[in-house]
N, C-alpha and C. Protein backbone atom coordinates (compact mmCIF):
# COMPACT_ATOMS: atom_id res chain seq x y z
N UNK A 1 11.47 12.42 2.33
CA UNK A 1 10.83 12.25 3.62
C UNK A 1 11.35 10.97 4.27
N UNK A 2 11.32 11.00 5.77
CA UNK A 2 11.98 9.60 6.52
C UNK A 2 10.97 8.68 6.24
N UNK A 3 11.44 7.44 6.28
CA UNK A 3 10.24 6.83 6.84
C UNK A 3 9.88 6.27 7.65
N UNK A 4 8.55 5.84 7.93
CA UNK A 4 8.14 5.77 9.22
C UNK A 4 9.09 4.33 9.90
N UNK A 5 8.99 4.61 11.25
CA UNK A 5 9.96 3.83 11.54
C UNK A 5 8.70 2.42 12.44
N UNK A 6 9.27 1.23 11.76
CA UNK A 6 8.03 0.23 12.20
C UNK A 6 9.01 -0.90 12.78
N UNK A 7 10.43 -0.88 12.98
CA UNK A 7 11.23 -2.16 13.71
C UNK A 7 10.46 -2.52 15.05
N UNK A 8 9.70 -1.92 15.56
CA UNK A 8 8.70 -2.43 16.93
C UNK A 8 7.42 -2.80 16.84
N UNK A 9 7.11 -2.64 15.26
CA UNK A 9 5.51 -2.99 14.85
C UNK A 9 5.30 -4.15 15.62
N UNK A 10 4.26 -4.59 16.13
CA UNK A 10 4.10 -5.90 16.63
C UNK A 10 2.94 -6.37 15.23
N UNK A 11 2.64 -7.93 15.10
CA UNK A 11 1.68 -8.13 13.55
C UNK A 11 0.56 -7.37 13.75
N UNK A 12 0.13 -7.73 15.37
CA UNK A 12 -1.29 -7.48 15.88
C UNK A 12 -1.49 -5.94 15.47
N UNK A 13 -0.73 -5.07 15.25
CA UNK A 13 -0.71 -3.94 15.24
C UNK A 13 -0.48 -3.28 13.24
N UNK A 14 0.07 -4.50 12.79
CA UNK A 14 -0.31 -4.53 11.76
C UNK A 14 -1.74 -4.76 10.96
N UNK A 15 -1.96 -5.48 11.64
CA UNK A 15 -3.42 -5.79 11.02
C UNK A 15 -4.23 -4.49 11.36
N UNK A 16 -4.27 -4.33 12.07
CA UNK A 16 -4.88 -3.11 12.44
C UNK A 16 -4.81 -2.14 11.72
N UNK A 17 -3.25 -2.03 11.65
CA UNK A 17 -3.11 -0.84 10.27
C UNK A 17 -3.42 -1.26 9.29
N UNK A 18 -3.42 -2.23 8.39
CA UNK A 18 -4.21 -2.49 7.25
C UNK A 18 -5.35 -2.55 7.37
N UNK A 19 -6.09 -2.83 7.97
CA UNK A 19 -7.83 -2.69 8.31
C UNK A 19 -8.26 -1.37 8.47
N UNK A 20 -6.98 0.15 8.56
CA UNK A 20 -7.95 1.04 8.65
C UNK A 20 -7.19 2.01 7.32
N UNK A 21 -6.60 1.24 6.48
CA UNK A 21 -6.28 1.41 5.29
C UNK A 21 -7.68 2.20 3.97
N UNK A 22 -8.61 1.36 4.11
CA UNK A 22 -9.29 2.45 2.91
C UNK A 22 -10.10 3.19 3.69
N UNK A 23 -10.57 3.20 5.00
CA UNK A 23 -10.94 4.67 5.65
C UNK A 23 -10.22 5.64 5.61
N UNK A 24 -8.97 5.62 5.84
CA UNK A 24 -7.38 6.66 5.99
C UNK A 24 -7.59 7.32 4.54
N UNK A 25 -7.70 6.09 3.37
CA UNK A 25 -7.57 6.67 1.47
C UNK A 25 -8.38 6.95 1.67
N UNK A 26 -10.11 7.04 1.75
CA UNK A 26 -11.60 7.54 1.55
C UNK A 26 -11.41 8.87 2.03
N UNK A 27 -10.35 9.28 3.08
CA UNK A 27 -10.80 10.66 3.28
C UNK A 27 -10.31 11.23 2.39
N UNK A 28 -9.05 10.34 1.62
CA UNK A 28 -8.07 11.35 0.69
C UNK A 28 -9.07 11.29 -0.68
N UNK A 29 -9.34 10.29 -0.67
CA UNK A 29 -10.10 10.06 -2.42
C UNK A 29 -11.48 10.57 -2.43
N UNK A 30 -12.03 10.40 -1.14
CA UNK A 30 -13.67 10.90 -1.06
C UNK A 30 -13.96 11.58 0.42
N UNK A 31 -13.58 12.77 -0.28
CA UNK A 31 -13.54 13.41 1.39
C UNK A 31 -14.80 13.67 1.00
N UNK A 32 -15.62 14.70 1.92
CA UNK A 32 -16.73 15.05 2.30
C UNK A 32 -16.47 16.62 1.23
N UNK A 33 -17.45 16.85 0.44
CA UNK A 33 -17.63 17.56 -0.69
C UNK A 33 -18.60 18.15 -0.75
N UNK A 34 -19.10 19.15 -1.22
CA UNK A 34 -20.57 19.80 -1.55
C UNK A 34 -20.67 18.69 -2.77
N UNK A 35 -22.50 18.75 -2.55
CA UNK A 35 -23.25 17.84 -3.52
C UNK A 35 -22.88 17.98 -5.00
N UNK A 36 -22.38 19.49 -5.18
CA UNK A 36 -22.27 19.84 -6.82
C UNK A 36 -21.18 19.58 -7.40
N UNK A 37 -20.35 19.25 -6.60
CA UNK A 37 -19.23 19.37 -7.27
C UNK A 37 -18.19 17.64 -7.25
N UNK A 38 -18.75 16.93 -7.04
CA UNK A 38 -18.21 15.47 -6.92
C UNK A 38 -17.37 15.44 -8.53
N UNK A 39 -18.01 15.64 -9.17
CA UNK A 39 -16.80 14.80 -10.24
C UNK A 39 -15.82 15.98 -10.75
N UNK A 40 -15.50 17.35 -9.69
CA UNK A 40 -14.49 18.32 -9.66
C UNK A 40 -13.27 17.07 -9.06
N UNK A 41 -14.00 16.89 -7.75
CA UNK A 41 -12.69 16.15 -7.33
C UNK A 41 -12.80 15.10 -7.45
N UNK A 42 -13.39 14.33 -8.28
CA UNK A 42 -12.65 12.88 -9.34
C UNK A 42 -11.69 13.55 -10.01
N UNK A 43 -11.48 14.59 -10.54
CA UNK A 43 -10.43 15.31 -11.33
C UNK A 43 -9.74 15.29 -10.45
N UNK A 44 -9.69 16.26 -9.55
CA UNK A 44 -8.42 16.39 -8.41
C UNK A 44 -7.56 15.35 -8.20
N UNK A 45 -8.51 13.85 -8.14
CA UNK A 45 -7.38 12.86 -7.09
C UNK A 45 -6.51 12.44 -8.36
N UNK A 46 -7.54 12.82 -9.14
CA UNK A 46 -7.04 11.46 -10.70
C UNK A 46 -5.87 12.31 -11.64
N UNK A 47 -5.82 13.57 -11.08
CA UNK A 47 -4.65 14.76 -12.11
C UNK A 47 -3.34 14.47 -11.50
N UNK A 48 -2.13 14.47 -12.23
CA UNK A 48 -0.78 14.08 -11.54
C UNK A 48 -0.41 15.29 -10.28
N UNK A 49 0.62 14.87 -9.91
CA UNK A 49 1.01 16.28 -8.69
C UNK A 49 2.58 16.03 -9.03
N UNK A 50 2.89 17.20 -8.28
CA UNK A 50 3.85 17.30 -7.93
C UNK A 50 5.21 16.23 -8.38
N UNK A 51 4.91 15.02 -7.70
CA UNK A 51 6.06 13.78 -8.01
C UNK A 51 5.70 13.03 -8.77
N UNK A 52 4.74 13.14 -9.65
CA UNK A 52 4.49 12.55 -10.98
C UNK A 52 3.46 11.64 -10.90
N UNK A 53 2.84 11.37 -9.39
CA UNK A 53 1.83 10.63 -9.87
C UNK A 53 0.62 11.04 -8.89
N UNK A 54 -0.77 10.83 -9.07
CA UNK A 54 -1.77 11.23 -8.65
C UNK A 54 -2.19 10.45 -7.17
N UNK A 55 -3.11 11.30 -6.83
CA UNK A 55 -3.20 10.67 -5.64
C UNK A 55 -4.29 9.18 -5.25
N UNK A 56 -4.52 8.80 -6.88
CA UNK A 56 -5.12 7.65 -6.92
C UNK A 56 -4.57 6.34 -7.16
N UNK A 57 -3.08 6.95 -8.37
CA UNK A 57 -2.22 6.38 -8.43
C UNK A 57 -1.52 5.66 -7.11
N UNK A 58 -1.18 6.38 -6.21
CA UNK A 58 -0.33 6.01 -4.51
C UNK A 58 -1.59 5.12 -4.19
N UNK A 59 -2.80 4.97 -4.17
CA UNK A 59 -3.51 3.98 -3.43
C UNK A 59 -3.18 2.96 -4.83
N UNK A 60 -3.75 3.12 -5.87
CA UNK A 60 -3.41 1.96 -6.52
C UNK A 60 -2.17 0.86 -6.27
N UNK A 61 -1.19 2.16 -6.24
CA UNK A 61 0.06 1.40 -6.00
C UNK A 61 0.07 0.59 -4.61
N UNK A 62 -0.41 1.05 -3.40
CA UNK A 62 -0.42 0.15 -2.12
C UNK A 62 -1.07 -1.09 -2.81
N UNK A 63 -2.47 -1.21 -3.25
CA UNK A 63 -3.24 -2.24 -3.98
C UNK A 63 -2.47 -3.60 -4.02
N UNK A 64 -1.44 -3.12 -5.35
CA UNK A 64 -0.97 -3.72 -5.81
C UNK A 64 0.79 -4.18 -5.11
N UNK A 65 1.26 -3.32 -4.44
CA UNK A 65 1.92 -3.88 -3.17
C UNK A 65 1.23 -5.04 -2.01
N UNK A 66 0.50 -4.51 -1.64
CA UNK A 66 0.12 -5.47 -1.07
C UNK A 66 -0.33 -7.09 -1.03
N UNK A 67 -0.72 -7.05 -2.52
CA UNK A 67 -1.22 -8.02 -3.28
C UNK A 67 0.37 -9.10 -3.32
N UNK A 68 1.20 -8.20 -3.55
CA UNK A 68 2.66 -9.23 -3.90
C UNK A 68 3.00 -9.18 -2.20
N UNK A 69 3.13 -8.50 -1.74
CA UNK A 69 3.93 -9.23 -0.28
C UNK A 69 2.79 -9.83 0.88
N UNK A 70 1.42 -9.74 0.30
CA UNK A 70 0.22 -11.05 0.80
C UNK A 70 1.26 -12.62 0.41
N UNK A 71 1.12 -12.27 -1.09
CA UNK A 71 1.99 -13.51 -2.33
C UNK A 71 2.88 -14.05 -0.97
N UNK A 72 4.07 -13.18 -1.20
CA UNK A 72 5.47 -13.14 -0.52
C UNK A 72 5.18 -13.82 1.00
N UNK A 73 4.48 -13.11 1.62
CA UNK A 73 4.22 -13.57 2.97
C UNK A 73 3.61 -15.32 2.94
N UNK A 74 2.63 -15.52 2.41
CA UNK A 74 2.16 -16.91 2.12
C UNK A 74 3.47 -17.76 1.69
N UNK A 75 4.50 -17.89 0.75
CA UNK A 75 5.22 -18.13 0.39
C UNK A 75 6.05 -18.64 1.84
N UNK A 76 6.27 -17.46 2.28
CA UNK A 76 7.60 -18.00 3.52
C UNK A 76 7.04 -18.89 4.56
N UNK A 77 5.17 -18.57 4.34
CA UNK A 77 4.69 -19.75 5.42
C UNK A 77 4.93 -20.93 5.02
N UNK A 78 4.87 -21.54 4.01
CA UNK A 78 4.88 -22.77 2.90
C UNK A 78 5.84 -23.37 3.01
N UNK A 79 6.63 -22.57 2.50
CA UNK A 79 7.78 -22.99 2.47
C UNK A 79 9.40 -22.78 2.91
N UNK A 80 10.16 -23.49 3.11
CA UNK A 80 11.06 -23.32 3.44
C UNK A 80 12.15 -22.54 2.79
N UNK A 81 12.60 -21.51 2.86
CA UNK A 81 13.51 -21.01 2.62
C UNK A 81 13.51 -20.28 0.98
N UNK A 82 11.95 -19.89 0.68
CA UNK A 82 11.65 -19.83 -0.88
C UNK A 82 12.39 -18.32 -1.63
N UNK A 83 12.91 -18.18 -2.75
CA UNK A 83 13.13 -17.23 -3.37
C UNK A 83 12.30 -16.08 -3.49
N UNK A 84 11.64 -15.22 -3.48
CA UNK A 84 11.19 -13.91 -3.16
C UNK A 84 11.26 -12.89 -4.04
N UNK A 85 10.20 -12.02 -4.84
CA UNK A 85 10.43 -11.50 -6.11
C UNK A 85 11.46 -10.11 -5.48
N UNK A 86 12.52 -9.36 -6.07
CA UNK A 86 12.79 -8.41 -5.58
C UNK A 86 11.86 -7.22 -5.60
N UNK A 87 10.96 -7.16 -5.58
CA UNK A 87 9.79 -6.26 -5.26
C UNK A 87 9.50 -6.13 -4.24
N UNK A 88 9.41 -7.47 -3.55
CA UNK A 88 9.04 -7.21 -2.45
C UNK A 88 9.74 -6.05 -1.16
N UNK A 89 10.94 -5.70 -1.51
CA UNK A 89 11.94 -5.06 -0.64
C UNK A 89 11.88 -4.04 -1.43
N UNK A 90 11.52 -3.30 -2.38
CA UNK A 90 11.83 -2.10 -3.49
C UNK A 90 10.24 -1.81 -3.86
N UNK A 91 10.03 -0.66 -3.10
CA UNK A 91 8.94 -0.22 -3.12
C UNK A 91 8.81 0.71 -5.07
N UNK A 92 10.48 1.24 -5.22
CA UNK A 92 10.16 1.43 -6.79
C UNK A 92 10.12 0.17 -7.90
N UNK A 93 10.20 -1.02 -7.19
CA UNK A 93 10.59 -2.13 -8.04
C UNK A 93 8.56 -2.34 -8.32
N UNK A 94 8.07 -1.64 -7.93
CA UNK A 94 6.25 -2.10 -7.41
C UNK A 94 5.83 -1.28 -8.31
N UNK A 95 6.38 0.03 -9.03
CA UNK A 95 5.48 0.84 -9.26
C UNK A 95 5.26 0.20 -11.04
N UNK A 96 4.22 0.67 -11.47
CA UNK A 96 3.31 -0.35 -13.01
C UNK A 96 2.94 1.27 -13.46
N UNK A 97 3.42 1.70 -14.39
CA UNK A 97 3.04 2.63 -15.29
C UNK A 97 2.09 2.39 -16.26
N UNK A 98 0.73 2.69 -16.03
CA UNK A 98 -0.23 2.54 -16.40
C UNK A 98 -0.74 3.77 -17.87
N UNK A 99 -0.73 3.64 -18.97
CA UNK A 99 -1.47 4.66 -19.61
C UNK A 99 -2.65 4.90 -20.07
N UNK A 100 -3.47 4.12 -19.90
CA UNK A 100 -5.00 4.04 -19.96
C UNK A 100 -5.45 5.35 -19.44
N UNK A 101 -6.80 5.11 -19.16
CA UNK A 101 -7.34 5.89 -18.57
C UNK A 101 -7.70 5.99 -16.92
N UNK A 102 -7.25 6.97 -16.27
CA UNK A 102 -7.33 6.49 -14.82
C UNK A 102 -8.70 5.75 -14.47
N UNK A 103 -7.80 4.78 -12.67
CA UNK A 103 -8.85 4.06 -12.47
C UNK A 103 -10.21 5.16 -11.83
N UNK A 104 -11.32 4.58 -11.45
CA UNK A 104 -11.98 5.26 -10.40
C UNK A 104 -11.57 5.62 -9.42
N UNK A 105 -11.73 5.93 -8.41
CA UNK A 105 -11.25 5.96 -7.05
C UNK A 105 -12.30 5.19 -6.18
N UNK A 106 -13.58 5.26 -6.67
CA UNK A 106 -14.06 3.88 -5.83
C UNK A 106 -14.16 2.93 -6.43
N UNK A 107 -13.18 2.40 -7.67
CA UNK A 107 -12.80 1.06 -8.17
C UNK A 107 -11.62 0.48 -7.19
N UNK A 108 -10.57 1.72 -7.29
CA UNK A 108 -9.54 1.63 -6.61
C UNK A 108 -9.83 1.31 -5.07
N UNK A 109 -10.54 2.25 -4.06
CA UNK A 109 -11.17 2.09 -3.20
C UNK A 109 -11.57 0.54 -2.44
N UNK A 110 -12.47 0.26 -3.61
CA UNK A 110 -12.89 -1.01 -3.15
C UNK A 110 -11.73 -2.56 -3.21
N UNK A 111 -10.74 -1.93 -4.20
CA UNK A 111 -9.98 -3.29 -4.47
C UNK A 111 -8.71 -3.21 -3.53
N UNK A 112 -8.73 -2.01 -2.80
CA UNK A 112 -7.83 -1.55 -1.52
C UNK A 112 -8.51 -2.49 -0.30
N UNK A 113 -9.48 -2.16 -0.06
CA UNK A 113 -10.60 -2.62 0.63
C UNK A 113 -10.25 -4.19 0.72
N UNK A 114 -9.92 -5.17 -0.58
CA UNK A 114 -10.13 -6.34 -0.67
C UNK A 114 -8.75 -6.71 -0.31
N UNK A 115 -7.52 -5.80 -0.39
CA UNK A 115 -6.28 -6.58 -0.57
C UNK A 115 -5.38 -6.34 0.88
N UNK A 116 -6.45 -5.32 1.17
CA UNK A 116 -5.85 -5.11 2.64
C UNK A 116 -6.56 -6.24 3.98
N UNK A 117 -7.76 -6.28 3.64
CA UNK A 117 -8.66 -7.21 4.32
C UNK A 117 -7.97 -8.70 4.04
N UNK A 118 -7.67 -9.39 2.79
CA UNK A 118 -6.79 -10.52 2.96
C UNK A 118 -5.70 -10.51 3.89
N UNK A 119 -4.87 -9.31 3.22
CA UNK A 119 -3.20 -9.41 3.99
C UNK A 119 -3.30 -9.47 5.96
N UNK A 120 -4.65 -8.48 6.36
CA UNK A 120 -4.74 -8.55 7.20
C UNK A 120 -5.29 -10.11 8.19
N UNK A 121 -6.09 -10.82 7.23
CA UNK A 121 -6.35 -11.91 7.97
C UNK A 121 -5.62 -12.88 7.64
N UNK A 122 -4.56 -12.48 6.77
CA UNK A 122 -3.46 -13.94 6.82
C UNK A 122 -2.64 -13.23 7.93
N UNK A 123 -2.58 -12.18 7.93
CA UNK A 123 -1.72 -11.80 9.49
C UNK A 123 -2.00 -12.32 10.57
N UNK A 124 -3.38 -12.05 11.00
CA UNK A 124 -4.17 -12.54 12.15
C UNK A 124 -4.29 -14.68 12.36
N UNK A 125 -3.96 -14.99 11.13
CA UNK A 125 -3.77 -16.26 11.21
C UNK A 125 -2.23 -16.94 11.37
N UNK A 126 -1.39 -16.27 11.39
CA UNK A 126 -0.39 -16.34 11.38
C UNK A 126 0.41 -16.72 12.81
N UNK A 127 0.85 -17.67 13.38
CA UNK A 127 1.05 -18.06 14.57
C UNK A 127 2.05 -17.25 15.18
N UNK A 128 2.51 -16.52 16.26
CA UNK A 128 3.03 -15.98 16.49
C UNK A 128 4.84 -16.26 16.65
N UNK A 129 4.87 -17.68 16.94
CA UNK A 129 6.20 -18.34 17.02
C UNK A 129 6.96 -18.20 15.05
N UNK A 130 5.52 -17.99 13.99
CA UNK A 130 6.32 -17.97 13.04
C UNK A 130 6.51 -16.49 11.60
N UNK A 131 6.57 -16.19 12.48
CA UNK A 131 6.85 -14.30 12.21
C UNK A 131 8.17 -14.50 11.80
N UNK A 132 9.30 -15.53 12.46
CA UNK A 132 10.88 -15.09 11.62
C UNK A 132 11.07 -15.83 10.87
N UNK A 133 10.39 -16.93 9.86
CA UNK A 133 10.32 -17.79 9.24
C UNK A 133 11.30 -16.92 8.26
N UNK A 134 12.30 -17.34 7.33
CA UNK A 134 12.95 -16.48 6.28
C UNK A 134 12.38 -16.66 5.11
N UNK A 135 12.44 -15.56 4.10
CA UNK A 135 12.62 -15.77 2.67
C UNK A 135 14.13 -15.37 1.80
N UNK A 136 14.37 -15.41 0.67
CA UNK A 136 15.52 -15.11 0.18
C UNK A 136 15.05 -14.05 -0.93
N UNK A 137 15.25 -13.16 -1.00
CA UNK A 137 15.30 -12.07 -2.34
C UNK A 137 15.97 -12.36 -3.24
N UNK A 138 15.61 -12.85 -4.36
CA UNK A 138 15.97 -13.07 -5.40
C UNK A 138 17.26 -12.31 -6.29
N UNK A 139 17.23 -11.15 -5.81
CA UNK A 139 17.98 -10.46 -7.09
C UNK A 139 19.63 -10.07 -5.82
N UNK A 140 19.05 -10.42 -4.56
CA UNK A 140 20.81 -9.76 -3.66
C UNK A 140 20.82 -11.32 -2.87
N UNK A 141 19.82 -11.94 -2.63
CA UNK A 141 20.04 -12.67 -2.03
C UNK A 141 19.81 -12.83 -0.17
N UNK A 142 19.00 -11.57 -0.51
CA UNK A 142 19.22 -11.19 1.11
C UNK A 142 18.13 -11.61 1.74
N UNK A 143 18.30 -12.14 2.81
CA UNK A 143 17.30 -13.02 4.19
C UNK A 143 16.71 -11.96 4.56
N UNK A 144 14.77 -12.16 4.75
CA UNK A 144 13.80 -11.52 5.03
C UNK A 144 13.15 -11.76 5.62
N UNK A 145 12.21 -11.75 6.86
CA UNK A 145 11.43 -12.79 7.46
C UNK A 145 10.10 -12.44 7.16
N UNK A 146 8.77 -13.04 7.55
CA UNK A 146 7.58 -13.07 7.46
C UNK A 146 7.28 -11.36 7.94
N UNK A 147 7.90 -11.12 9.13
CA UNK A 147 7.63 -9.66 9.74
C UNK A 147 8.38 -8.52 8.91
N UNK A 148 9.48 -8.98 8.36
CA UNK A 148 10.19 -7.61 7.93
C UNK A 148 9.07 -7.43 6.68
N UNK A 149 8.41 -8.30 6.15
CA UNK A 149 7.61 -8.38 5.11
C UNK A 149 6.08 -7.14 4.93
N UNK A 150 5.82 -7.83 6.40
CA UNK A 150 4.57 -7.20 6.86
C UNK A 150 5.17 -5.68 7.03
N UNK A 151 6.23 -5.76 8.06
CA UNK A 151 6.63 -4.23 7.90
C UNK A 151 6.89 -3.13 6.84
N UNK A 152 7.13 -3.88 5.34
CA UNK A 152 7.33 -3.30 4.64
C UNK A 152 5.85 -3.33 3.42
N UNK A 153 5.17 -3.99 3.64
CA UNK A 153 3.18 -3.47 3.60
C UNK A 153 2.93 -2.57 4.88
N UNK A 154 3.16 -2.45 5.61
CA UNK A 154 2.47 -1.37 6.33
C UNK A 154 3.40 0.43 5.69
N UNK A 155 4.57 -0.21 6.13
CA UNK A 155 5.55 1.32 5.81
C UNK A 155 5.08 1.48 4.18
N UNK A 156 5.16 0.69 3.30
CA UNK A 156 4.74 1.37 2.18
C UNK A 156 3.39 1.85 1.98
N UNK A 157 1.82 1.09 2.44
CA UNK A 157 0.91 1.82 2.22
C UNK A 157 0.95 3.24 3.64
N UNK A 158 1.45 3.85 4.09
CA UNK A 158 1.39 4.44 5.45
C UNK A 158 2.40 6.13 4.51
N UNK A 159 3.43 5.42 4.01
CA UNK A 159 4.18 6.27 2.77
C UNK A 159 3.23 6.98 1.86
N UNK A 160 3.19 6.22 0.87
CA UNK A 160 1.74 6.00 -0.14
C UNK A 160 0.79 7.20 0.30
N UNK A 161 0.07 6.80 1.18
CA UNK A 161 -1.30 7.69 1.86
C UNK A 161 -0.52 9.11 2.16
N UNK A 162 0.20 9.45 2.50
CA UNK A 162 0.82 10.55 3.03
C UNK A 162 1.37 11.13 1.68
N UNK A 163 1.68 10.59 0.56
CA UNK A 163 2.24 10.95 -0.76
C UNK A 163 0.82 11.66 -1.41
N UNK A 164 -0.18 10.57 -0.99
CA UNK A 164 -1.22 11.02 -1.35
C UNK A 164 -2.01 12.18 -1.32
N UNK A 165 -2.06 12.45 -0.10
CA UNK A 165 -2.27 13.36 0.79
C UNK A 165 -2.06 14.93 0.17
N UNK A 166 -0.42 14.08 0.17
CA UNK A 166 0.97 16.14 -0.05
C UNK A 166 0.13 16.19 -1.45
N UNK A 167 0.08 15.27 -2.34
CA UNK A 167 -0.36 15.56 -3.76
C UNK A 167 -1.76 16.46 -3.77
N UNK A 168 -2.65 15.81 -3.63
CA UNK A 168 -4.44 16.60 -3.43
C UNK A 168 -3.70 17.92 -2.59
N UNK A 169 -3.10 17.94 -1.82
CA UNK A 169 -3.47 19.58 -1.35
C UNK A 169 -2.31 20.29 -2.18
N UNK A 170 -1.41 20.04 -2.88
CA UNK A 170 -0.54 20.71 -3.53
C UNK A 170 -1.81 21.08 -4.57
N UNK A 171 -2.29 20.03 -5.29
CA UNK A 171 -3.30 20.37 -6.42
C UNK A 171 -3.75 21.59 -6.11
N UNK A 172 -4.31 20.96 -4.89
CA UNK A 172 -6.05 22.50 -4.54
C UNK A 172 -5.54 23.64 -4.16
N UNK A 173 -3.59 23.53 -3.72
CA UNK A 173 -3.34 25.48 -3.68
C UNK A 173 -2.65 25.77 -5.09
N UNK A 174 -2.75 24.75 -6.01
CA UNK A 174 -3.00 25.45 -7.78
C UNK A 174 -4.24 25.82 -8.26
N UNK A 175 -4.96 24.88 -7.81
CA UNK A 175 -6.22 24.94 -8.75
C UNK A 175 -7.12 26.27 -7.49
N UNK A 176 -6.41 27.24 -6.36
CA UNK A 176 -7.10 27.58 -5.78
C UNK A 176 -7.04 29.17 -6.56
């Protein structure tokens, strides 16, 4: 699939999109259900699909994206010219193979909730003159700014949710 194309995102418009981040997942993780059957679809979100991972998994994974290019973004405010994990640019460099037992979805839910609500108000604090501040990627070396950063938290949870999405309804025309 393409992806979404965000070179005109403005931040203000970022924040926004991260602020309506776990309403967008709640419909996927907790849509509206008959009373009897709620922990049918705790199964649903939490069973793999299609591309190998569940559709609780793709919010987890934004979670925890976001959490590193919050990191990343703070970083380039700070400082001048700082090294940058290559994760931050490699959305497969993010993914954490977990074998436990899946999370909740309103564990997950809520810690979406928390990491999007930071990223978004370090956005909103963020002066507008310093959006091209650079960072350096560690592993190519390649110059990144504060915005290409943000752009690449929005395009990945915006990915993510839509992965999410194809997964739960692939499930429910198996399990139909």
């Amino acid at each position: 699939m393409t992806r979404l194309d965000l070179s005109r995102m403005a931040p203000s418009d970022g924040s926004v999109a991260l602020r309506s981040l776990t309403r967008r997942f709640a419909s996927v993780l907790r849509p509206p259900i008959a009373e009897d059957r709620p922990a049918a679809h705790d199964d649903l979100v939490q069973r793999i699909g299609p591309d190998g991972h569940s559709a609780v998994d793709h919010a987890l994974h934004v979670v925890r994206s976001l959490t590193l290019i919050d990191r990343a973004i703070e970083q380039v405010m700070i400082s001048d010219d700082p090294i940058l994990h290559p994760a931050v640019t490699d959305d497969h460099a993010r993914w954490v193979e977990d074998h436990g037992p899946p999370p909740e979805p309103d564990d997950v839910l809520a810690d979406l909730a928390a990491a999007s609500e930071r990223l978004a108000a370090r956005v909103d604090r963020v002066p507008a003159t310093e959006w091209w501040r650079p960072g350096r990627v560690a592993r190519d070396g390649g110059t990144v700014s504060a915005h290409d950063l943000l752009r690449e938290a929005v395009g990945t949870a915006v990915t993510h949710l839509r992965d999410a999405e194809r997964t739960v309804a692939a499930l429910r025309g198996r399990s139909a």
